[in-house]
C-alpha atoms as a PDB file:
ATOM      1  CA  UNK A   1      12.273 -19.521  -5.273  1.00  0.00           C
ATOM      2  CA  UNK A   2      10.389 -17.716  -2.685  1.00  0.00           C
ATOM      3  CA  UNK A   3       7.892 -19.211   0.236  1.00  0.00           C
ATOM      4  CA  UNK A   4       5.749 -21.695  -0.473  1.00  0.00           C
ATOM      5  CA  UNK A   5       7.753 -22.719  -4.155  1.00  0.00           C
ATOM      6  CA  UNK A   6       6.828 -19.545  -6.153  1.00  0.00           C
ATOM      7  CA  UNK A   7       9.657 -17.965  -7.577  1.00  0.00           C
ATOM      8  CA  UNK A   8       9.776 -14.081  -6.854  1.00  0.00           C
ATOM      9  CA  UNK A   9      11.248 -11.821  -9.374  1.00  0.00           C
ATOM     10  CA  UNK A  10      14.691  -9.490  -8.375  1.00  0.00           C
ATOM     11  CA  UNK A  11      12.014  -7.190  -6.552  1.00  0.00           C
ATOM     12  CA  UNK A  12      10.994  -9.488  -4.440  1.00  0.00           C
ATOM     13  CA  UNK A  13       7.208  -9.918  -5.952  1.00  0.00           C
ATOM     14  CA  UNK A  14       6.558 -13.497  -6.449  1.00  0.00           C
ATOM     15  CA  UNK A  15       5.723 -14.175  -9.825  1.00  0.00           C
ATOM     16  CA  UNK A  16       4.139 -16.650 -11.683  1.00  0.00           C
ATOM     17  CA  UNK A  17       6.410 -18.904 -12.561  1.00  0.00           C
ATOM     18  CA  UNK A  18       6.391 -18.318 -16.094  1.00  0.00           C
ATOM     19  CA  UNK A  19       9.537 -18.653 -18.153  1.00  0.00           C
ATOM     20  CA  UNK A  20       9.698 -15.492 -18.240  1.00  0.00           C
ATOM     21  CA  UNK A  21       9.403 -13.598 -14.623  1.00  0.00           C
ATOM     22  CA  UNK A  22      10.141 -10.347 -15.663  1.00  0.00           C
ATOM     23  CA  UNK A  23       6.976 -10.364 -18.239  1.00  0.00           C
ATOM     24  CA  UNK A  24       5.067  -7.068 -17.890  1.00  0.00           C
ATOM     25  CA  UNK A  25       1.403  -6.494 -18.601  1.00  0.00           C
ATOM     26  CA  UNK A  26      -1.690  -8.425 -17.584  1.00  0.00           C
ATOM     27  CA  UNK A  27      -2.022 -11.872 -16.681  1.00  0.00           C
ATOM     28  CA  UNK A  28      -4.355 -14.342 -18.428  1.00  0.00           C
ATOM     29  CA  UNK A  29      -7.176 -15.534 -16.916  1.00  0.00           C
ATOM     30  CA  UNK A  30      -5.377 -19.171 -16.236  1.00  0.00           C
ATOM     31  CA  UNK A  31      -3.679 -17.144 -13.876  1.00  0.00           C
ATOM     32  CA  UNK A  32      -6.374 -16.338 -12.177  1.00  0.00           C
ATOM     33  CA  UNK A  33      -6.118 -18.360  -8.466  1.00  0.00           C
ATOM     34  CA  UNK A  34      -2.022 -17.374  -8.658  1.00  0.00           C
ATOM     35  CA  UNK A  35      -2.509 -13.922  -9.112  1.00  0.00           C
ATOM     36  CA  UNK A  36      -4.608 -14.120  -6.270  1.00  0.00           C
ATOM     37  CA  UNK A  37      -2.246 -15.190  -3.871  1.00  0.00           C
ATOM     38  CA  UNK A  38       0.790 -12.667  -5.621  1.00  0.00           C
ATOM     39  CA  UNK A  39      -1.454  -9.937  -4.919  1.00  0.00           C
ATOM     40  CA  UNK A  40      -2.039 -10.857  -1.212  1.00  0.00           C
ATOM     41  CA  UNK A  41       1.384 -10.954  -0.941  1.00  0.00           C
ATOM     42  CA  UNK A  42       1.886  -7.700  -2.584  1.00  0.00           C
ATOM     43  CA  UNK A  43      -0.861  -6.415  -0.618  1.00  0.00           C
ATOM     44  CA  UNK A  44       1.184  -7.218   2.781  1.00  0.00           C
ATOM     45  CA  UNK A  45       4.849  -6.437   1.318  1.00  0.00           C
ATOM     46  CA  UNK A  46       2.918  -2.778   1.111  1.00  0.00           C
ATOM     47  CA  UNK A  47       0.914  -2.690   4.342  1.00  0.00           C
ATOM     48  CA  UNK A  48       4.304  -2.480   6.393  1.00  0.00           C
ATOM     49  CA  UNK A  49       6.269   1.099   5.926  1.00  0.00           C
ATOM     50  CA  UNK A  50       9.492  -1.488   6.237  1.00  0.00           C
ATOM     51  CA  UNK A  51       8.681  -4.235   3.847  1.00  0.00           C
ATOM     52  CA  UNK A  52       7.483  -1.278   1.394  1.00  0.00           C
ATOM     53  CA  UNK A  53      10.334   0.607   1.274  1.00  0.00           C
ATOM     54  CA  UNK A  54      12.313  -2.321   1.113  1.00  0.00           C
ATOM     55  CA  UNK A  55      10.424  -3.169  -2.437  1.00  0.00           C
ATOM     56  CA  UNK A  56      11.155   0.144  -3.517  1.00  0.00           C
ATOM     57  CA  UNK A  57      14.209  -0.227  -3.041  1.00  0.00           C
ATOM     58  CA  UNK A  58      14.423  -3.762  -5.272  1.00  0.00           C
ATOM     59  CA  UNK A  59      12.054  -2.118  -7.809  1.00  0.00           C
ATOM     60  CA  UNK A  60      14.815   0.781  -8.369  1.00  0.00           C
ATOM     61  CA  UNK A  61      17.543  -1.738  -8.576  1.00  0.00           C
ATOM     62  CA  UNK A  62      15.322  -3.388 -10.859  1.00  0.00           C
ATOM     63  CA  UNK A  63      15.037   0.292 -13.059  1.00  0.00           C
ATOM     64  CA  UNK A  64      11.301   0.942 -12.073  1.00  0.00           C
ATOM     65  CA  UNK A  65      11.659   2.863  -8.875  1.00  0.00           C
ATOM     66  CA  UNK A  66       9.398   5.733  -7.327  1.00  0.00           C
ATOM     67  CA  UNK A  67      10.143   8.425  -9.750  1.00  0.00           C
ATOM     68  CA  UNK A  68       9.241   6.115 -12.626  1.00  0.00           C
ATOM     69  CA  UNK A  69       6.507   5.465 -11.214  1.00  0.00           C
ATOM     70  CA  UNK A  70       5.133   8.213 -10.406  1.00  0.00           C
ATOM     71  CA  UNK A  71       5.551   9.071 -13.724  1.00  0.00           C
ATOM     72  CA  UNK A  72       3.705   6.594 -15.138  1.00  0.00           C
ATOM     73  CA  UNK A  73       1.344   6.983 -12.211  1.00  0.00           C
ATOM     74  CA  UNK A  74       0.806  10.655 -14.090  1.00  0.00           C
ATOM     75  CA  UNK A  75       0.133   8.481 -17.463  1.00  0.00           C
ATOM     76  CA  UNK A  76      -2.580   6.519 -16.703  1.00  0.00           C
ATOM     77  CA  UNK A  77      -4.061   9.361 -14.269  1.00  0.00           C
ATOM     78  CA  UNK A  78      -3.970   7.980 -11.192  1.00  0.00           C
ATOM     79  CA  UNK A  79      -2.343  11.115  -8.718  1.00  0.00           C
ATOM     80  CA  UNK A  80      -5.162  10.503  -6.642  1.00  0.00           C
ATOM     81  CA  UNK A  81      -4.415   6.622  -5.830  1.00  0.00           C
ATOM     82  CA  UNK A  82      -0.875   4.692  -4.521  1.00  0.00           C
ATOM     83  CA  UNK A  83       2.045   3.711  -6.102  1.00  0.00           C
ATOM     84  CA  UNK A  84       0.598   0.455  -5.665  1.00  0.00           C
ATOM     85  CA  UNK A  85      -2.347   0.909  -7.677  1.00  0.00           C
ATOM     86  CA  UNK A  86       0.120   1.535 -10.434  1.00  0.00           C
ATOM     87  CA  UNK A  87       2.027  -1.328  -9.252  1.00  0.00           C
ATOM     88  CA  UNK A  88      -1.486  -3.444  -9.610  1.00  0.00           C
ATOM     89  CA  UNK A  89      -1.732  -2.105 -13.221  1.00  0.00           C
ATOM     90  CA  UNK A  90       1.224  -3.020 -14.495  1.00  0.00           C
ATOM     91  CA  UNK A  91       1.370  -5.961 -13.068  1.00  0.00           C
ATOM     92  CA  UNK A  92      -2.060  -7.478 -13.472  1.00  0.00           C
ATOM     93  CA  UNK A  93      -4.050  -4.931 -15.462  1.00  0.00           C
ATOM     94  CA  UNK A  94      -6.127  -3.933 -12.465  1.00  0.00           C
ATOM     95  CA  UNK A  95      -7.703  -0.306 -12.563  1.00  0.00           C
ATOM     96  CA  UNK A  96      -6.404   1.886 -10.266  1.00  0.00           C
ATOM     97  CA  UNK A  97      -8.514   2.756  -6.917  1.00  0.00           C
ATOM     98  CA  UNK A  98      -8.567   6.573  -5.706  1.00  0.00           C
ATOM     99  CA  UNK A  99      -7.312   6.833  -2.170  1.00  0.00           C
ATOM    100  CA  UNK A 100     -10.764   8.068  -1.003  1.00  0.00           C
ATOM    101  CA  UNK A 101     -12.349   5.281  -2.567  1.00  0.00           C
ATOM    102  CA  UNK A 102      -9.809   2.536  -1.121  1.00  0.00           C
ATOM    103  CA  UNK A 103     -10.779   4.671   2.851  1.00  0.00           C
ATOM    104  CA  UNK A 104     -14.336   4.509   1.905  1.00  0.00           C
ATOM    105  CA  UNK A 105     -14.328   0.752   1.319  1.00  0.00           C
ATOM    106  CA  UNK A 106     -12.457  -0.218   4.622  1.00  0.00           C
ATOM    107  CA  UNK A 107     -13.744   2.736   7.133  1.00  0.00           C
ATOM    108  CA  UNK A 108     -16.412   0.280   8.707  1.00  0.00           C
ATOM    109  CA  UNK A 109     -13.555  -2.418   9.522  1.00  0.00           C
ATOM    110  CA  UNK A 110     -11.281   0.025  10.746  1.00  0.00           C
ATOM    111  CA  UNK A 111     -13.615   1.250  13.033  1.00  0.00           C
ATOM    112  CA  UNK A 112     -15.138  -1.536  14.331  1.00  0.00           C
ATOM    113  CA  UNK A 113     -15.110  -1.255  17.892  1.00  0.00           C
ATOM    114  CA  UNK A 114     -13.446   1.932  18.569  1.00  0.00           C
ATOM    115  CA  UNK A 115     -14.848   4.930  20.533  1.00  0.00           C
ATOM    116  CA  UNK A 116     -15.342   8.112  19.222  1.00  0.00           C
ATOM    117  CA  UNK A 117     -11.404   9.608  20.145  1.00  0.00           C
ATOM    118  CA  UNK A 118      -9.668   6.609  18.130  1.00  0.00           C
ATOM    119  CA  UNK A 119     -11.987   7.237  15.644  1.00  0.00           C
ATOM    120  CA  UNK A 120     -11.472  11.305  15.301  1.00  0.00           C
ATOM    121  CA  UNK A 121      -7.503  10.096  15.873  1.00  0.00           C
ATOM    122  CA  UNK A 122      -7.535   7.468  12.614  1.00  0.00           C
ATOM    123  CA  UNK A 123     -10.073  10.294  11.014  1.00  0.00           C
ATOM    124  CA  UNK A 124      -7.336  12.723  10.877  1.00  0.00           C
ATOM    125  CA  UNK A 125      -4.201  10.016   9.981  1.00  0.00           C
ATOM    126  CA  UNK A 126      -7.198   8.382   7.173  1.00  0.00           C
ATOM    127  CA  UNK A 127      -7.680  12.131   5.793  1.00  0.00           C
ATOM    128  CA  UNK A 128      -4.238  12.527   5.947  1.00  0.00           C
ATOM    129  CA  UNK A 129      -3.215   9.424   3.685  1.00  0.00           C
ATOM    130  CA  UNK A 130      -6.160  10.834   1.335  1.00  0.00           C
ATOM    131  CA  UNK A 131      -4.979  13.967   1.137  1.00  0.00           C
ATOM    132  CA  UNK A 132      -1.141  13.686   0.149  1.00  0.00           C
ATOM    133  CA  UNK A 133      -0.786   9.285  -0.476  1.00  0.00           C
ATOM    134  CA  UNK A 134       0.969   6.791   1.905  1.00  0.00           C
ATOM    135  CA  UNK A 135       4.121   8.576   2.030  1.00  0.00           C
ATOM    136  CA  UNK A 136       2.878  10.757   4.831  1.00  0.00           C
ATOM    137  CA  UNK A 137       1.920   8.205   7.396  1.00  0.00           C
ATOM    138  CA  UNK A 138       5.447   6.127   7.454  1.00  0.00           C
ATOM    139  CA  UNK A 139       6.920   6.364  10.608  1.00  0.00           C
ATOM    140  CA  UNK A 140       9.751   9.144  10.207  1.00  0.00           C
ATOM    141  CA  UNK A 141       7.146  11.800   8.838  1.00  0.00           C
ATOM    142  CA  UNK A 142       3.497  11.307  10.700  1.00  0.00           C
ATOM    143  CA  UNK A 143       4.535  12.829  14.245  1.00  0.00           C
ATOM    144  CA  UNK A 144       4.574  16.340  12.805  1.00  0.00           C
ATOM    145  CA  UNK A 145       1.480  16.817  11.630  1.00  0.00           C
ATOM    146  CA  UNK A 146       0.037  14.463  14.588  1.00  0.00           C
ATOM    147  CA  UNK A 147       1.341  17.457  17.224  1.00  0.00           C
ATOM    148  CA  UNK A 148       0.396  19.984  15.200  1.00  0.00           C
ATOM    149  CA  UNK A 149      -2.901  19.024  15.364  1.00  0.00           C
ATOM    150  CA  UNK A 150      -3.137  17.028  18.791  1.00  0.00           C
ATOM    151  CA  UNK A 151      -0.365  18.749  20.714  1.00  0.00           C
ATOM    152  CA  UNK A 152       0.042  15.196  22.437  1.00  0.00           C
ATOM    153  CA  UNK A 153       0.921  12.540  20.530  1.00  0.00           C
ATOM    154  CA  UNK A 154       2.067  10.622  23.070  1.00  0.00           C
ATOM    155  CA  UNK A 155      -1.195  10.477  24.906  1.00  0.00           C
ATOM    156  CA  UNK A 156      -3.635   9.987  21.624  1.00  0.00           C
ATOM    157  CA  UNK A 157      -1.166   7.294  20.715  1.00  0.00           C
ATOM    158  CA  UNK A 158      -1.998   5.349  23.946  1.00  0.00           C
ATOM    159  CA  UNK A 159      -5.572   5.972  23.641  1.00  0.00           C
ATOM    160  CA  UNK A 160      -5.682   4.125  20.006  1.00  0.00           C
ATOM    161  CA  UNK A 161      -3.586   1.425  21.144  1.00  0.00           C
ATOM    162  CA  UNK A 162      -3.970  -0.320  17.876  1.00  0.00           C
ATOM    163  CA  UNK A 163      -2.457   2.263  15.205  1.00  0.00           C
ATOM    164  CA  UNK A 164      -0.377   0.166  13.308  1.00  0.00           C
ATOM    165  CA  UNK A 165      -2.745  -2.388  12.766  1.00  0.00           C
ATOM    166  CA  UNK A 166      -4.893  -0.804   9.889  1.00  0.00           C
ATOM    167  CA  UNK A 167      -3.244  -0.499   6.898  1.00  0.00           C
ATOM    168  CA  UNK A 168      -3.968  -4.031   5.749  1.00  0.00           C
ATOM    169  CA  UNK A 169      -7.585  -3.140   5.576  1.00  0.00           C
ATOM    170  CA  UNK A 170      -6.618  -0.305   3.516  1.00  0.00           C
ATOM    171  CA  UNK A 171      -4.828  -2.775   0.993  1.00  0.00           C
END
């Protein structure tokens, strides 16, 4: 069983608790204020490069990792959104949400209180993440294209101050 006495599937989702965990498809509406709380949880299992990789990792063990599905990604036309909007479909029969779209809807929150160099800064990660998926912001992989176009990370990384902090508005 996982926190709070939901029972998580070999992946590490929590799941339902049904008799049968490794169920695929949509939930029915009964479900409703669970599937609520398995997506949160999905939602922040994804927001950290770490904890996403990590269920990559479990989904592959599982038979369902990335190149699965981002061939079923392919299927149900979603190139322009996540692998966790196809994650969210499988799961809970949720249409997928283009990665413009999912920017559009959280651009106010993100920058809420920022001047106008954190926002060009998050402007060019945010166009980034549209542009090729989440892949290219994890940790390993943003610095190149950040000093290619900044030619000082280091000091536009200071000036943000809160850079890590905005993918869970994004999910």
């Amino acid at each position: 069983m996982g926190r709070g006495g939901r029972h998580q599937s070999p992946s590490g989702i929590p799941h339902h608790g049904r008799k049968n965990p490794d169920r695929r498809g949509p939930v029915q509406a009964a479900d409703c204020r669970l599937c609520t709380g398995v997506l949160d949880e999905l939602r922040r299992i994804w927001s950290s490069p770490i904890t996403r990789e990590t269920l990559f990792e479990n989904l592959a063990a599982d038979g369902c990792g990335k190149d699965e599905l981002t061939i079923l990604q392919k299927l149900i036309d979603a190139e322009k959104s996540d692998l966790f909007d196809v994650i969210e479909f499988v799961s809970f029969a949720l249409q997928p949400i283009t990665r413009e779209k999912r920017v559009a809807l959280a651009q106010f929150k993100i920058f809420a209180g920022l001047d106008d160099k954190q926002k060009d800064f998050l402007e060019f990660g945010l166009s980034k993440y549209i542009e090729t998926g989440v892949e290219e912001l994890d940790q390993e992989k943003l610095p190149d294209p950040l000093t290619l176009k900044y030619q000082a990370i280091e000091r536009r990384g200071r000036n943000t101050g809160r850079g890590r902090q905005y993918s869970h508005y994004v999910y």
